[in-house]
Protein backbone atom coordinates (compact mmCIF):
# COMPACT_ATOMS: atom_id res chain seq x y z
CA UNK A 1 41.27 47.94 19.23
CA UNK A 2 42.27 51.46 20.92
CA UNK A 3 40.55 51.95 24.19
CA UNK A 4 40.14 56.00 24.28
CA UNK A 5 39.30 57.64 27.42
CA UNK A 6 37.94 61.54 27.77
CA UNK A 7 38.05 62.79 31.26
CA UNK A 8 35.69 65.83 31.34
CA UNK A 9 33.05 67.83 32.98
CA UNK A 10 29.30 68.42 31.41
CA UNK A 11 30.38 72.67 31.69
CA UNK A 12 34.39 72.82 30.37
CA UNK A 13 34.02 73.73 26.23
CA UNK A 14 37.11 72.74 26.12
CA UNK A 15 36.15 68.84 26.84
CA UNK A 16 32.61 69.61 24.46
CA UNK A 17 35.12 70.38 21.79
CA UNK A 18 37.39 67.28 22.17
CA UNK A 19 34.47 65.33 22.57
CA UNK A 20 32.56 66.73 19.09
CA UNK A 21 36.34 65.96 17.12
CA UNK A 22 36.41 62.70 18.48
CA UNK A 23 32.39 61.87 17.23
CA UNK A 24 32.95 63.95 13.83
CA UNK A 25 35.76 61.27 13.41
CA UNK A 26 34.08 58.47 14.17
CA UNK A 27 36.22 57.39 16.85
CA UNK A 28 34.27 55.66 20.03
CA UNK A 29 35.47 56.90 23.56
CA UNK A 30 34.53 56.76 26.94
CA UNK A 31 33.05 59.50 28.62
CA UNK A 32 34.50 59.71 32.39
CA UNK A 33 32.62 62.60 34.05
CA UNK A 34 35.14 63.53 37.37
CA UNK A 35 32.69 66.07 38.27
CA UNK A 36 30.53 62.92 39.33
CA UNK A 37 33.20 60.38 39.33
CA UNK A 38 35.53 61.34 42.61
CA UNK A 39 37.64 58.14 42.03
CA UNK A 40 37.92 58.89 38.83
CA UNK A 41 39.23 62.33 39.34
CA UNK A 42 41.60 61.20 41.72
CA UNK A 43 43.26 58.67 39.99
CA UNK A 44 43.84 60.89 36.95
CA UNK A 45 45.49 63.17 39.06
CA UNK A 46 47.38 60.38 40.49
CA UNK A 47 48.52 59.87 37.26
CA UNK A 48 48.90 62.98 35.96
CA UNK A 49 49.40 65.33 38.58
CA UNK A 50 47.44 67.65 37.25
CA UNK A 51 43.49 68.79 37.95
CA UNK A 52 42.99 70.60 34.51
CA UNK A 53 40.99 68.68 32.16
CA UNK A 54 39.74 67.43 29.18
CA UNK A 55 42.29 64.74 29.67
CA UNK A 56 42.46 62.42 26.93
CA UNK A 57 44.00 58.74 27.32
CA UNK A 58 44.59 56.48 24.37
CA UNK A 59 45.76 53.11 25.21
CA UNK A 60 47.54 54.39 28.09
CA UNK A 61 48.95 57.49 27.09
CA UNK A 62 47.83 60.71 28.70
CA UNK A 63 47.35 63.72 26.67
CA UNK A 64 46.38 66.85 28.77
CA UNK A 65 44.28 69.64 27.35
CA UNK A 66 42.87 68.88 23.66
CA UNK A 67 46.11 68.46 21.88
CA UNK A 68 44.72 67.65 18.30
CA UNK A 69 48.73 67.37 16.99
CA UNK A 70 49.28 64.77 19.63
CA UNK A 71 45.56 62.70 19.42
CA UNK A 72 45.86 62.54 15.56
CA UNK A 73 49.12 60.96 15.93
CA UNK A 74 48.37 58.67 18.56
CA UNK A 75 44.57 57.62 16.66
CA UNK A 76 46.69 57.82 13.27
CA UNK A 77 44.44 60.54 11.83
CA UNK A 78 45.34 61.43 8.78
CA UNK A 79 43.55 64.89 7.50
């Protein structure tokens, strides 16, 4: 099973967008809000280096910003 992870904020349209691709597709994520979640936030910057969100991770692999090219690949979407 692919464990998908959306770091976000309730306010960035960016994430909102990601967010309403991944539901129109049926795909289940988890939600990580690092405007609440501090650990969170820091450990994706840890990882990352970077504060700018949405910041997708599918089984491991980070994606920054909502790169549809990239998450279609990775999720094997097919349109």
């Amino acid at each position: 099973m692919t464990i998908v992870k959306v770091y976000s904020t309730p306010y960035c349209p960016y994430c909102t967008t990601l967010k309403n691709y991944l539901k129109e597709r049926k795909i289940e994520f988890e939600d990580i809000n690092v405007a609440e979640d501090e650990k969170a936030m820091e450990s994706i910057i840890e990882k990352t280096g970077q504060k700018e969100i949405p910041i997708v991770e599918i089984d491991g692999e980070i994606i920054l910003g909502f790169d549809r090219v990239k998450i279609d690949k990775l999720l094997k979407i097919h349109d």
